[in-house]
C-alpha atoms as a PDB file:
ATOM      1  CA  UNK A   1     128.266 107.835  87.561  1.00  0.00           C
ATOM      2  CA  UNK A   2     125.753 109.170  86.131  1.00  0.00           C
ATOM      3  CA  UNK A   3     121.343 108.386  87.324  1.00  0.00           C
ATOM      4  CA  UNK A   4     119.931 107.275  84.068  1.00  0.00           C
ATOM      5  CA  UNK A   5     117.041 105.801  86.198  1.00  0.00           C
ATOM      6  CA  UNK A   6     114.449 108.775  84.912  1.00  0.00           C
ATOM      7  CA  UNK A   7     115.436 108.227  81.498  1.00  0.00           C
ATOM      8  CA  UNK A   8     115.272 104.702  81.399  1.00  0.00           C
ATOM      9  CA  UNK A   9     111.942 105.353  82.490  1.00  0.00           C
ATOM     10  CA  UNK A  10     110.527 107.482  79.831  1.00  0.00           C
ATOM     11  CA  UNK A  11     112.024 105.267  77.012  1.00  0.00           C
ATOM     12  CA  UNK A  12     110.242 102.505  78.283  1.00  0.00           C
ATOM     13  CA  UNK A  13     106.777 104.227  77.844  1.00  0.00           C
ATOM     14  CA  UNK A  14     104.959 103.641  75.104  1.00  0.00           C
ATOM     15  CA  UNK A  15     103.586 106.806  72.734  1.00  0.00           C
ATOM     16  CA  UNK A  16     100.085 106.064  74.217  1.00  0.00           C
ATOM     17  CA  UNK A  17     101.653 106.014  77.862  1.00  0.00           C
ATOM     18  CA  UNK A  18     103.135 109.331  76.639  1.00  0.00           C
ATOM     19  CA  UNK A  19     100.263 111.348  75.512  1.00  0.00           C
ATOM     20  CA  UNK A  20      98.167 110.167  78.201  1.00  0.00           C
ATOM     21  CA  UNK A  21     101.228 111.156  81.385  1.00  0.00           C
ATOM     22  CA  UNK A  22     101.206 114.534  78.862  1.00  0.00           C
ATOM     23  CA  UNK A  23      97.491 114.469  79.273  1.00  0.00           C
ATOM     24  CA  UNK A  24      97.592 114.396  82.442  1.00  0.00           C
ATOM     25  CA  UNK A  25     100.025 116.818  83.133  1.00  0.00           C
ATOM     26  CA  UNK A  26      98.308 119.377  81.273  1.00  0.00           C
ATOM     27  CA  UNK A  27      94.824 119.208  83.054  1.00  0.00           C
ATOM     28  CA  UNK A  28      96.415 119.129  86.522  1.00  0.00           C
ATOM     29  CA  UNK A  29      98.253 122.244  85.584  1.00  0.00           C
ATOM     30  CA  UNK A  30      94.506 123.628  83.754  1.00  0.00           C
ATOM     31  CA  UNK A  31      93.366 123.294  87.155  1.00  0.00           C
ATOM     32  CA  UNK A  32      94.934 125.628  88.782  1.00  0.00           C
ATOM     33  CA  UNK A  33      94.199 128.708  86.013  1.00  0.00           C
ATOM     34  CA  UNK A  34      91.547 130.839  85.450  1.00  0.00           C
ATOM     35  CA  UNK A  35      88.787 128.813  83.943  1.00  0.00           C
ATOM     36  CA  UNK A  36      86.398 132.223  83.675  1.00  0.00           C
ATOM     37  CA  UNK A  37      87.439 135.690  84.572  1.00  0.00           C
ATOM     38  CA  UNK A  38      85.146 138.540  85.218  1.00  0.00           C
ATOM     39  CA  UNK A  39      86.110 142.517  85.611  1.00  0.00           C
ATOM     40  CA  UNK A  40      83.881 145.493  86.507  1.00  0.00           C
ATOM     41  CA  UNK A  41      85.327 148.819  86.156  1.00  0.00           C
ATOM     42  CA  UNK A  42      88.863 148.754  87.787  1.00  0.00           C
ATOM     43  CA  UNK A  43      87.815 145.011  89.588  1.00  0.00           C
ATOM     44  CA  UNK A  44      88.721 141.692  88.229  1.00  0.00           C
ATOM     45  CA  UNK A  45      88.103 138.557  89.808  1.00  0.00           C
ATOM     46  CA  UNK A  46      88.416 134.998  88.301  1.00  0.00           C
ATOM     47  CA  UNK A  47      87.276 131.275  88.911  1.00  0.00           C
ATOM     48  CA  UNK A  48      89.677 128.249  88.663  1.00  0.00           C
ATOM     49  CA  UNK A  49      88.700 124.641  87.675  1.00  0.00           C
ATOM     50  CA  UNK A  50      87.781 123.230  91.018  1.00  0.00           C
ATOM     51  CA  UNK A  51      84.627 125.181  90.905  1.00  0.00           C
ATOM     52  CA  UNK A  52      80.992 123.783  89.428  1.00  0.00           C
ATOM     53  CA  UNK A  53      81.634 121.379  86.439  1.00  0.00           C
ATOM     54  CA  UNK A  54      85.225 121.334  86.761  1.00  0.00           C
ATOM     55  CA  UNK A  55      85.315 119.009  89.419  1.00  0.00           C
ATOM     56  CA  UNK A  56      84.220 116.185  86.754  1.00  0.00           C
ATOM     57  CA  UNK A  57      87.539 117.027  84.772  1.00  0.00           C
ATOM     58  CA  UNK A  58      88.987 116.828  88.521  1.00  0.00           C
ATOM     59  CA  UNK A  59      87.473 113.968  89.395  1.00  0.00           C
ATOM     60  CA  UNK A  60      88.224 112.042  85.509  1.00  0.00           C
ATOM     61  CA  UNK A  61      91.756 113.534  85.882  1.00  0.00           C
ATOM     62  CA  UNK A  62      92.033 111.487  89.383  1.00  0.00           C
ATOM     63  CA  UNK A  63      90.510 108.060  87.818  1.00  0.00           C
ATOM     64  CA  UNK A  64      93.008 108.332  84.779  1.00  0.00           C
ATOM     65  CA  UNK A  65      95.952 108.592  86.845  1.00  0.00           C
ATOM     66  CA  UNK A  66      94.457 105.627  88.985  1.00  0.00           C
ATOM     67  CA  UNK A  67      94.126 103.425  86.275  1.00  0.00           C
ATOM     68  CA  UNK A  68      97.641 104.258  84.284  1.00  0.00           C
ATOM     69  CA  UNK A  69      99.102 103.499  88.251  1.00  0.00           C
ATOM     70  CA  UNK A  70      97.416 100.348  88.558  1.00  0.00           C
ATOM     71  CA  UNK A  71      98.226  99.115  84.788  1.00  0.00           C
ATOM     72  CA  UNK A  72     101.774  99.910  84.638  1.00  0.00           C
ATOM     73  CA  UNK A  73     104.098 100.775  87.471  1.00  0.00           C
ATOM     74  CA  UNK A  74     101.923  98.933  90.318  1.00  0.00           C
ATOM     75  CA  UNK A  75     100.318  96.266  88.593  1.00  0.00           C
ATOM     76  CA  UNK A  76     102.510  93.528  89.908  1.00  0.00           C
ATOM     77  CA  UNK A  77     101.292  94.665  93.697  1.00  0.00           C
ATOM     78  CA  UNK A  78      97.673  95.100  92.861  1.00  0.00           C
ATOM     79  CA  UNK A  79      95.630  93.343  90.291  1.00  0.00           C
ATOM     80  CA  UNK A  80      92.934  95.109  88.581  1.00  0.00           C
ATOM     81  CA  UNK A  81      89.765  93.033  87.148  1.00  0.00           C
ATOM     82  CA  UNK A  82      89.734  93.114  83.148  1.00  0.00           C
ATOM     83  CA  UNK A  83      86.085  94.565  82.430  1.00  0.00           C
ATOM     84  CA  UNK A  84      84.264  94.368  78.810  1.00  0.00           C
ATOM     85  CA  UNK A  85      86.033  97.587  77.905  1.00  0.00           C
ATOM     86  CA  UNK A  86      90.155  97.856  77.044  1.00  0.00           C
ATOM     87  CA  UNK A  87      92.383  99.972  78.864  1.00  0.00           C
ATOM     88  CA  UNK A  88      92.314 102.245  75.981  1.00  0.00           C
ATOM     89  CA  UNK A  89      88.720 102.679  75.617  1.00  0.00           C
ATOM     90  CA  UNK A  90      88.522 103.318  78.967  1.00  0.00           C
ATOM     91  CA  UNK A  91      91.330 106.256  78.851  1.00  0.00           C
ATOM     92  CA  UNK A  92      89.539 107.802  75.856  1.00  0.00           C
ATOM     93  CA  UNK A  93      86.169 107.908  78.336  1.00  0.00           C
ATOM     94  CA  UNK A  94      87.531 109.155  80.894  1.00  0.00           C
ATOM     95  CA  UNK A  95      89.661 112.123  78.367  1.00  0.00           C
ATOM     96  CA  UNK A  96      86.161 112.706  77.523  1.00  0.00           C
ATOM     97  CA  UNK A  97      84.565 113.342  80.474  1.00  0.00           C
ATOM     98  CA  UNK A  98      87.539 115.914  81.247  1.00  0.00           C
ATOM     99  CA  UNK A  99      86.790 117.444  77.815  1.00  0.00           C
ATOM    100  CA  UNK A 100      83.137 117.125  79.088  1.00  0.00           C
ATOM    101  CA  UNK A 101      83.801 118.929  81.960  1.00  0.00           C
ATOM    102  CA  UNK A 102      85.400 122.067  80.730  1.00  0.00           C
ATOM    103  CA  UNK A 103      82.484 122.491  78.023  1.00  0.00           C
ATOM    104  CA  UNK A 104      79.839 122.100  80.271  1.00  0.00           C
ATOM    105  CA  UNK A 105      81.561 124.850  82.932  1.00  0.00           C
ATOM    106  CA  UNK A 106      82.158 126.754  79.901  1.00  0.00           C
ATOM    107  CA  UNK A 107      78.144 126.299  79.298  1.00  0.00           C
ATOM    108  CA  UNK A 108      77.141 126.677  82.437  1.00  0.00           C
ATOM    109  CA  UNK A 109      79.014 130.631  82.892  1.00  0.00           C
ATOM    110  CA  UNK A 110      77.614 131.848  79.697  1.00  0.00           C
ATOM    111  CA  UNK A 111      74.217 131.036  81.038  1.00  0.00           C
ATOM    112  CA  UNK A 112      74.428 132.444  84.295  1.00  0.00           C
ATOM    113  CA  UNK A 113      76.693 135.418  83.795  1.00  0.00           C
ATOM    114  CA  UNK A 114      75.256 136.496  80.013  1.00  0.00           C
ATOM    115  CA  UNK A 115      73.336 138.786  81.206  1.00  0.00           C
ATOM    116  CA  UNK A 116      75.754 140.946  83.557  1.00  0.00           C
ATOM    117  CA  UNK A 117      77.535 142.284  80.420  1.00  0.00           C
ATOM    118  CA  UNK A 118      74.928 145.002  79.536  1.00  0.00           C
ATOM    119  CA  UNK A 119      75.691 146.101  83.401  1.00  0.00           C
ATOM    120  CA  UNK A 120      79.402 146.937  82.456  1.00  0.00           C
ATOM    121  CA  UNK A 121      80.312 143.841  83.729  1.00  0.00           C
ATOM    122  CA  UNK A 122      82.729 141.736  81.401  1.00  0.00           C
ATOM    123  CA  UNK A 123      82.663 138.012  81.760  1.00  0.00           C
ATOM    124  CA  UNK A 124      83.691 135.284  79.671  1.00  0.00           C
ATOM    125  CA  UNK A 125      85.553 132.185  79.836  1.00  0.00           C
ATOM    126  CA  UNK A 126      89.595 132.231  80.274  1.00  0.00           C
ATOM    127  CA  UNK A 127      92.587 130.204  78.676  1.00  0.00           C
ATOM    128  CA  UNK A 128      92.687 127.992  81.836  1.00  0.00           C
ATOM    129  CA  UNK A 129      89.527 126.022  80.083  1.00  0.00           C
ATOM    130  CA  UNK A 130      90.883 125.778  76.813  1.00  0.00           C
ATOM    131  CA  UNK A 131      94.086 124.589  78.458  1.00  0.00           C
ATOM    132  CA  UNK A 132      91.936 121.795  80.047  1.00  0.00           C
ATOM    133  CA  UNK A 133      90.827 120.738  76.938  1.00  0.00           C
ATOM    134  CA  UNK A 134      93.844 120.191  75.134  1.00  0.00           C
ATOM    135  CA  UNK A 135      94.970 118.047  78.226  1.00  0.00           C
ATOM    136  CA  UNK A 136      91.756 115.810  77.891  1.00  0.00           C
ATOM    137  CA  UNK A 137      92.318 115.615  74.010  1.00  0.00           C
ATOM    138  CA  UNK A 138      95.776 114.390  74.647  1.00  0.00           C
ATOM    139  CA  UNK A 139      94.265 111.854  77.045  1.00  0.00           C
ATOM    140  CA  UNK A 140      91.830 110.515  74.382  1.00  0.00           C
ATOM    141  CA  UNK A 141      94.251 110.298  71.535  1.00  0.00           C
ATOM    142  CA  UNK A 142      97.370 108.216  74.358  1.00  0.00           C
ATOM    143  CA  UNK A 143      93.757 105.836  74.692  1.00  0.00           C
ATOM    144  CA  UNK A 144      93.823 105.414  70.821  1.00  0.00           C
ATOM    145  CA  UNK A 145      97.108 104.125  70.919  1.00  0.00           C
ATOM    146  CA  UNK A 146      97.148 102.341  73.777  1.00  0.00           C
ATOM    147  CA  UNK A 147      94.621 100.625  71.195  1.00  0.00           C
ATOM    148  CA  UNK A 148      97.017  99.311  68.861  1.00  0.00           C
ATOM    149  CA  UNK A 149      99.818  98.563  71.211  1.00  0.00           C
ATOM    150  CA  UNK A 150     100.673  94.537  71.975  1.00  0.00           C
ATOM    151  CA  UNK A 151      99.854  92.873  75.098  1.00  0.00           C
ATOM    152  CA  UNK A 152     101.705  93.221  78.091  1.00  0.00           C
ATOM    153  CA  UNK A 153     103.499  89.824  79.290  1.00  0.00           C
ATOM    154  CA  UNK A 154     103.582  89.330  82.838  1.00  0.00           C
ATOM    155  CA  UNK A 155     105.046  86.626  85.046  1.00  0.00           C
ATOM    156  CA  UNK A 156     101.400  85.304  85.339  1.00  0.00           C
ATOM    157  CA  UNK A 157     101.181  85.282  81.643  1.00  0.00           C
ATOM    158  CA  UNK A 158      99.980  87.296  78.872  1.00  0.00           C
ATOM    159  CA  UNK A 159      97.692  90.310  79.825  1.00  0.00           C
ATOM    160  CA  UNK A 160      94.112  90.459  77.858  1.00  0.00           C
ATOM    161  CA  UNK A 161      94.150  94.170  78.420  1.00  0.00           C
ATOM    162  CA  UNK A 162      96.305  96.560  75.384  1.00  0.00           C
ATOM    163  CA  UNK A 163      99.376  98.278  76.269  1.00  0.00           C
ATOM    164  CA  UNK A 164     102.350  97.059  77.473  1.00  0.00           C
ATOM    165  CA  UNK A 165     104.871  98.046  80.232  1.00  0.00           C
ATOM    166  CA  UNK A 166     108.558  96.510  80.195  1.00  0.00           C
ATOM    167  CA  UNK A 167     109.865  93.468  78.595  1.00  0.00           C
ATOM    168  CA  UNK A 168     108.320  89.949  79.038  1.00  0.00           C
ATOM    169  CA  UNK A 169     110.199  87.418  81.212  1.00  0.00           C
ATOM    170  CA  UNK A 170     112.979  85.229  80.204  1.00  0.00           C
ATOM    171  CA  UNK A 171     111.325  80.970  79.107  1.00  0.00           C
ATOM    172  CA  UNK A 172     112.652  79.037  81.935  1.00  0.00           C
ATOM    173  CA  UNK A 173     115.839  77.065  81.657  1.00  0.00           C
ATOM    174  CA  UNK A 174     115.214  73.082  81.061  1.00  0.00           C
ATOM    175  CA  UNK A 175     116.164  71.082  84.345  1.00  0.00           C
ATOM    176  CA  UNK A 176     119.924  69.418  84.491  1.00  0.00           C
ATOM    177  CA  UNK A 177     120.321  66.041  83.895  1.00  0.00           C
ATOM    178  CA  UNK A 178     120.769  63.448  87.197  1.00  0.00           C
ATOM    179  CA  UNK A 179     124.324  64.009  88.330  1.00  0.00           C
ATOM    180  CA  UNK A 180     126.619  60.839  87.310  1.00  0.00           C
ATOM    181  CA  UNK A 181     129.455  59.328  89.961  1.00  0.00           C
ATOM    182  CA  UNK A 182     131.704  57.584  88.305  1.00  0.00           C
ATOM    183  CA  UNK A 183     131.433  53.947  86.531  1.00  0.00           C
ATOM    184  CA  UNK A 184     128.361  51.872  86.676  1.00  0.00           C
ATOM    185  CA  UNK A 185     128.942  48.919  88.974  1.00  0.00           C
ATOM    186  CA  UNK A 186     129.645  45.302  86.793  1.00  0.00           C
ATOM    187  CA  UNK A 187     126.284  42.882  86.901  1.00  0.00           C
ATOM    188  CA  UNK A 188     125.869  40.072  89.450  1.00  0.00           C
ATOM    189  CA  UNK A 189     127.406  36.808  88.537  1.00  0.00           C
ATOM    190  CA  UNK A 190     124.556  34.075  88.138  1.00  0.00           C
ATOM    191  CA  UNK A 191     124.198  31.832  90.763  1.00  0.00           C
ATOM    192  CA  UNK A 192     126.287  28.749  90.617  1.00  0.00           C
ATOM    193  CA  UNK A 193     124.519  24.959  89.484  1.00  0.00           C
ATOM    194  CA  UNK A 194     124.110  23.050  92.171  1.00  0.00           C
ATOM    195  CA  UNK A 195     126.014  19.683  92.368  1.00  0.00           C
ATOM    196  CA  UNK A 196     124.418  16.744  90.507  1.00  0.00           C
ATOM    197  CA  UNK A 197     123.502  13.212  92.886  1.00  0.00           C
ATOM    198  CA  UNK A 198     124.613  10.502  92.394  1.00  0.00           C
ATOM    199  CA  UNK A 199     122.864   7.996  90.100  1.00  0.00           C
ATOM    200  CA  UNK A 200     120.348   6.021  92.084  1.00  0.00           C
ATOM    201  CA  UNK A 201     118.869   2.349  91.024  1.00  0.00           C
ATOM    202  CA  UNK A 202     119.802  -1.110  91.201  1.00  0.00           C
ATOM    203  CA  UNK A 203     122.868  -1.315  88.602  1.00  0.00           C
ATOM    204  CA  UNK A 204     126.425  -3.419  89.634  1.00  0.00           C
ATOM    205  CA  UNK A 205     128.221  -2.184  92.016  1.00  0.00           C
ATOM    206  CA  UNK A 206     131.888  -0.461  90.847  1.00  0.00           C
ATOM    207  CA  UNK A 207     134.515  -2.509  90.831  1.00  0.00           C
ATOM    208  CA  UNK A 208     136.753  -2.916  94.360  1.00  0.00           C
ATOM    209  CA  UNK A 209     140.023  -0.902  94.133  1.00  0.00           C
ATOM    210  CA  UNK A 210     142.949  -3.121  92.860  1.00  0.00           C
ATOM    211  CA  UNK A 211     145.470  -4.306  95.177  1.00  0.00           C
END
């Protein structure tokens, strides 16, 4: 027979659960590219995201997956605190600090290599930190839907925090009536009246017996 398990999985997620696993996805992979590339002559050389400001998109990339982890698949073995803040605002922070991240490496080259291209030198940012910002704009708009999406139902109850994950439990069955054996046994007879004395005071005598 067939596994179905994976997709069973996916078409459980919700849109927002989507786009922010898509998210995800997308600035792990970013990580790994060129973020800024720089050539001289016949020499090239080029910087991925795990260098200067792209560590906060690293390190935002890390607390996303964290909290999706610890609000859907493992929330029944770990409980997580409901803060001020929804579980979608809090994705669509932390998709903007991994926005935040690219733009300020992307800053932070142009300011310290701007001057190298009247040298020959050609620098400039690379599609590695674009690619990093279309992951953390897919994070902030699965955060805006996790905004509109109904409560997950637990076991424990209904969860304060937006988005849900699976189906909410079954009510509980009412309890079986007492188990019956049989008849019910016939009431007690009443006691019986005690036996009346005999007349007492000074009347005649009854009459002797004839012979």
């Amino acid at each position: 027979m067939p596994d179905n398990t994976a997709g069973n999985f996916i078409d459980d997620l919700t849109n927002g659960d989507k786009a922010i696993l898509g998210g995800s996805l997308v600035v792990l992979i970013a990580m790994f590219l060129p973020w800024y590339s720089e050539s001289y002559l016949s020499l090239s050389d080029s910087v991925d995201g795990f260098h200067r400001w792209g560590l906060l998109s690293f390190v935002a990339w890390l607390l996303v997956l964290g909290l999706w982890l610890l609000r859907g698949p493992l929330s029944e073995q770990m409980k997580l605190p409901h803060w001020g803040v929804s579980d979608g605002m809090l994705f669509m922070i932390l998709g903007g600090l991994e926005v935040l991240g690219a733009i300020l490496f992307w800053v932070d080259g142009n300011s310290s290599l701007g001057g190298l291209n009247s040298f020959g030198v050609s620098a400039g940012p690379s599609f590695g930190l674009f690619v990093a910002i279309v992951g953390g704009a897919l994070t902030i708009a699965g955060g805006y839907l996790k905004q509109s999406e109904p409560p997950k139902v637990t076991s424990g109850g209904p969860s304060t925090a937006p988005g849900g994950y699976g189906t909410p439990p079954a009510a509980a069955a009412p309890p079986p009536p007492p188990p019956s054996y049989g008849t019910p046994p016939p009431p007690a007879a009443p006691p019986a009246a005690p036996p009346s004395a005999p007349p007492s005071g000074g009347g005649a005598p009854p009459p002797p017996p004839p012979a």
